[in-house]
Protein backbone atom coordinates (compact mmCIF):
# COMPACT_ATOMS: atom_id res chain seq x y z
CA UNK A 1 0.00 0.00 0.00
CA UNK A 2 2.51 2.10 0.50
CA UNK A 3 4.85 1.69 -2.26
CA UNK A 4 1.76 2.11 -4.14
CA UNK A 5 0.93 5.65 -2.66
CA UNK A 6 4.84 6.37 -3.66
CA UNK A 7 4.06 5.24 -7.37
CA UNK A 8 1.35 7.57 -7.23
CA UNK A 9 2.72 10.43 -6.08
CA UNK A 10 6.10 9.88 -8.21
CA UNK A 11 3.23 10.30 -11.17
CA UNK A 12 1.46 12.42 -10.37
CA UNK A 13 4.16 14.53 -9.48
CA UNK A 14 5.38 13.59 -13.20
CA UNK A 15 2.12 14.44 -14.48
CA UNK A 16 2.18 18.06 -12.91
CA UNK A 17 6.04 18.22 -14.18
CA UNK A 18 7.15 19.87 -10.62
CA UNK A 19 10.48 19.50 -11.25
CA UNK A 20 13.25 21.60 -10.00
CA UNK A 21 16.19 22.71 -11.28
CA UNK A 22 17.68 20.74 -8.46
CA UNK A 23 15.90 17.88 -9.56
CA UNK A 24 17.08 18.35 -13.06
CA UNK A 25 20.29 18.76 -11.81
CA UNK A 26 20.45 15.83 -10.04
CA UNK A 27 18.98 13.72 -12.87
CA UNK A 28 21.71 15.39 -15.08
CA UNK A 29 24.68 14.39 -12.39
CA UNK A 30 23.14 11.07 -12.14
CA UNK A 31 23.24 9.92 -15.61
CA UNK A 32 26.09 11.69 -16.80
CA UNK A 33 28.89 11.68 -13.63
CA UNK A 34 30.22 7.93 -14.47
CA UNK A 35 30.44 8.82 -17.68
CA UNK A 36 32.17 11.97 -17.51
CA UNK A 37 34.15 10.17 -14.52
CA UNK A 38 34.80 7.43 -16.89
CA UNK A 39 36.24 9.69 -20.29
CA UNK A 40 37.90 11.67 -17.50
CA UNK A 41 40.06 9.07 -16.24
CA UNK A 42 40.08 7.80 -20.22
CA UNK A 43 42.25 11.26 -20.85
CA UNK A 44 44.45 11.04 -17.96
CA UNK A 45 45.54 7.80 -18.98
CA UNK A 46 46.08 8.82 -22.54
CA UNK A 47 48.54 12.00 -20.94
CA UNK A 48 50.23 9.48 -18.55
CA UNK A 49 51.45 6.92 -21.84
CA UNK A 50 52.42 10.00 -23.39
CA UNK A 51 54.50 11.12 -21.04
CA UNK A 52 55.62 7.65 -20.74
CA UNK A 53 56.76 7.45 -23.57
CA UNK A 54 58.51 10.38 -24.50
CA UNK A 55 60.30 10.17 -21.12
CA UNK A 56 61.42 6.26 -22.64
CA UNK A 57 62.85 7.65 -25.96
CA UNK A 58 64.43 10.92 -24.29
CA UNK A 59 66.18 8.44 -21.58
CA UNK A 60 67.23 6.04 -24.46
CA UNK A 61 68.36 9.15 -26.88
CA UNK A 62 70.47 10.54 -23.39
CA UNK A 63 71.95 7.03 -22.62
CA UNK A 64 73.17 6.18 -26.10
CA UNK A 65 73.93 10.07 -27.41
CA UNK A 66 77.51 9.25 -27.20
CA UNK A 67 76.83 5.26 -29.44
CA UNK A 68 74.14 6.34 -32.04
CA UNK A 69 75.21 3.20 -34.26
CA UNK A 70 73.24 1.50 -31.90
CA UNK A 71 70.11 -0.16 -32.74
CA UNK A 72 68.12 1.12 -29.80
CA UNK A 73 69.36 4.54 -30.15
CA UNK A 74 68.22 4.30 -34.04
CA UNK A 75 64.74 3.17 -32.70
CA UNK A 76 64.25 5.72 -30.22
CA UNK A 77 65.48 8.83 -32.68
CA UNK A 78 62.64 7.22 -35.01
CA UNK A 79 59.96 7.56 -32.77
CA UNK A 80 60.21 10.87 -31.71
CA UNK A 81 58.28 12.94 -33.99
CA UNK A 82 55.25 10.09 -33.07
CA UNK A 83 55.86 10.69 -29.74
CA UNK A 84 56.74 14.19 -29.50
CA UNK A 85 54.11 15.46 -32.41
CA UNK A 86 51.72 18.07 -31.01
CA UNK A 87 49.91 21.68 -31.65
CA UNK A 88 52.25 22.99 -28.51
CA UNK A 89 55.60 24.92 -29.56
CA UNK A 90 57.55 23.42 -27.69
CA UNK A 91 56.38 19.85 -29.24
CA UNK A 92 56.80 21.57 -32.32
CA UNK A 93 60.33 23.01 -31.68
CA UNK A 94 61.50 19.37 -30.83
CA UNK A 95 60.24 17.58 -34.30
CA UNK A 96 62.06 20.36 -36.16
CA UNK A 97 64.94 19.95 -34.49
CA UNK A 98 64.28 16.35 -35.50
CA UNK A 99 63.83 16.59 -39.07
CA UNK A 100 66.54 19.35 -39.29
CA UNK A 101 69.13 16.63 -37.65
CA UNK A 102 67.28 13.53 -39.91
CA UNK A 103 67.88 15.76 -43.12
CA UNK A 104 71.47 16.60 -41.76
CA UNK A 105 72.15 13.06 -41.41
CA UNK A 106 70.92 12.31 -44.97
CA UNK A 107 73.21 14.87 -46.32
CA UNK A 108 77.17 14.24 -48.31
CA UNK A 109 79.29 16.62 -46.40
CA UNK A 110 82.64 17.49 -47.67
CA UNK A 111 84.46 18.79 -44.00
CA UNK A 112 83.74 15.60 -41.49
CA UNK A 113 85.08 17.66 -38.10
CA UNK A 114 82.25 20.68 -39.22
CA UNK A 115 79.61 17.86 -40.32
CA UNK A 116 79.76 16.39 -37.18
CA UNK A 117 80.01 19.39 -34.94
CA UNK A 118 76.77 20.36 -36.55
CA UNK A 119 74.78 17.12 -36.47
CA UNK A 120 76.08 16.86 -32.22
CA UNK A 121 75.02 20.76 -31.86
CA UNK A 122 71.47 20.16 -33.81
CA UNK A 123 71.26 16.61 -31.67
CA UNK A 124 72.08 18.09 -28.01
CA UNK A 125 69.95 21.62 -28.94
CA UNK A 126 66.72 18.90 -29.60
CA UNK A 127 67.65 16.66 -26.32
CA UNK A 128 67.61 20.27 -24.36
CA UNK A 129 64.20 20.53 -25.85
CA UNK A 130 62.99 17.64 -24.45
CA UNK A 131 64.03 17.85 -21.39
CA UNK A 132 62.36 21.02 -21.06
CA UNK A 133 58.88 19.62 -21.77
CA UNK A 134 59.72 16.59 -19.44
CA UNK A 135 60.96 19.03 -16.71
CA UNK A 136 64.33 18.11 -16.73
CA UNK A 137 66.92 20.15 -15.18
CA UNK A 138 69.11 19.44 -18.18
CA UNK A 139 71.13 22.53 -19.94
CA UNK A 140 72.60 22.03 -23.45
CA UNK A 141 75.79 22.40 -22.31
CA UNK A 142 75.10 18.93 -19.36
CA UNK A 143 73.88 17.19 -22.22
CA UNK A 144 76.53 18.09 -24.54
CA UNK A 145 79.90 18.01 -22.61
CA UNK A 146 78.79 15.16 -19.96
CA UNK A 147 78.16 11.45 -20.99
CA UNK A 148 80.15 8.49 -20.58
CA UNK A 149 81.62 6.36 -23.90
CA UNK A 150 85.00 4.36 -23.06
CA UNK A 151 87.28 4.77 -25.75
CA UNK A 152 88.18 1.26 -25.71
CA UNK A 153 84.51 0.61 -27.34
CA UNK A 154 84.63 3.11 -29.67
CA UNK A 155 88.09 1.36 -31.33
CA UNK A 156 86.26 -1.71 -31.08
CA UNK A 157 83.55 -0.36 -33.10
CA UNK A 158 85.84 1.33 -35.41
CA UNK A 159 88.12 -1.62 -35.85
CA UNK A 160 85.25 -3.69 -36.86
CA UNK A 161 83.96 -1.32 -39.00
CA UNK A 162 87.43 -1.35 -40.89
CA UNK A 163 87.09 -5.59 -40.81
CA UNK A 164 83.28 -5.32 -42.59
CA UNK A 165 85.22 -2.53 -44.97
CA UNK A 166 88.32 -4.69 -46.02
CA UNK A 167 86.34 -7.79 -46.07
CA UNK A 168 83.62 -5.95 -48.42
CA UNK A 169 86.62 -4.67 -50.74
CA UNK A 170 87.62 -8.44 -50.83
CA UNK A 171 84.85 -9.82 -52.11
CA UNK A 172 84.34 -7.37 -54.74
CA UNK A 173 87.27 -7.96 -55.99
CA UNK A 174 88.70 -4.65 -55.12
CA UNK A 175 91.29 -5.78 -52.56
CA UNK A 176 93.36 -8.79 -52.92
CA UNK A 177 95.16 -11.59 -50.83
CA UNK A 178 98.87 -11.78 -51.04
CA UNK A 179 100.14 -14.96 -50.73
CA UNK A 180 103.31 -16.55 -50.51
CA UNK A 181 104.44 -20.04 -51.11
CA UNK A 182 106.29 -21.44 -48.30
CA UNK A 183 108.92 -24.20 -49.87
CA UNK A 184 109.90 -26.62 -46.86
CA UNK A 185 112.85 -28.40 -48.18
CA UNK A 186 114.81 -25.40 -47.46
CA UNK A 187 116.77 -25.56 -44.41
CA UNK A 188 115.82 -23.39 -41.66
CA UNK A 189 118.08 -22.82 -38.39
CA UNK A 190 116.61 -23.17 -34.69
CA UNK A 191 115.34 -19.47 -34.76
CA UNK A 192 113.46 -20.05 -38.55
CA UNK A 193 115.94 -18.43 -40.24
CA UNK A 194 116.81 -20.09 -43.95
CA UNK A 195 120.55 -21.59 -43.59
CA UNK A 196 122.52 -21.87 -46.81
């Protein structure tokens, strides 16, 4: 009986449409708050994986700034205008930076030392950027003058870059083997000398 006199007045209160604006209101909140909670906490996690991520690439960029023949450093340079692209300036200073050190790259140079000086000034200038957006206390001149690369790696890597080069000329027939013909009836002396 008495959820029926609640029915009834819930109707007839309907019927009369005595509604609030508080009522509205609370209708409105009602319906809507999960899922405005819901595409709230959607965009959040969107900004968090963004920053994720361009924290990722900027720490693999900073760790391998002084080995960029590395595979990972070659991945992480390619993602950055995905994960740095954006309507902000500062997101847009970074991807030119980018594509001014990507064209530099792609370019014949004729004076290696003022190539290179370039390409590391362009390189360290966009790493500043970043670090800027990620709030990094890093100044171009950290990124640029501190890092750690023993140089015993770096004549590893050259020497085997010299190997892949001389073994390349070899099989295109551009460097050849010398080889001499060792005759053992000669007589040799305890020291390997030939003896007459």
């Amino acid at each position: 009986m008495l959820l029926e006199m609640n029915w009834k007045h819930c109707g007839e209160r309907m019927m009369n449409l005595d509604f609030g604006i508080s009522d509205l209101l609370m209708i409105f909140a009602t319906f809507f708050g999960p899922i405005a909670a819901v595409q709230a906490q959607k965009y959040l996690e969107r900004l968090r994986q963004k920053d994720e991520s361009q924290r990722k690439i900027f720490t693999i960029l900073m760790i391998t700034r002084n080995n960029k023949m590395s595979l990972e450093h070659i991945n992480a340079l390619n993602s950055v205008p995905i994960e740095f692209y954006g309507k902000n300036a500062k997101l847009k200073e970074v991807c030119e930076l980018w594509r001014r050190y990507i064209e530099l790259l792609s370019t014949k140079y004729n004076d290696q030392d003022s190539w290179s000086e370039k390409l590391n000034e362009i390189y360290n200038y966009m790493l500043a950027e970043m670090a800027k957006i990620l709030k990094y206390d890093f100044t171009y001149t950290q990124i640029s003058k501190e890092g750690y690369f023993p140089q015993g790696y770096n004549n590893v890597e050259n020497e085997q870059f010299l190997l892949r080069l001389g073994m390349m000329e070899l099989l295109n027939g551009k460097r050849k083997i010398k080889i001499e013909i060792y005759d053992g009836s000669k007589n040799r002396d305890s020291q390997g000398a030939e003896t007459p």
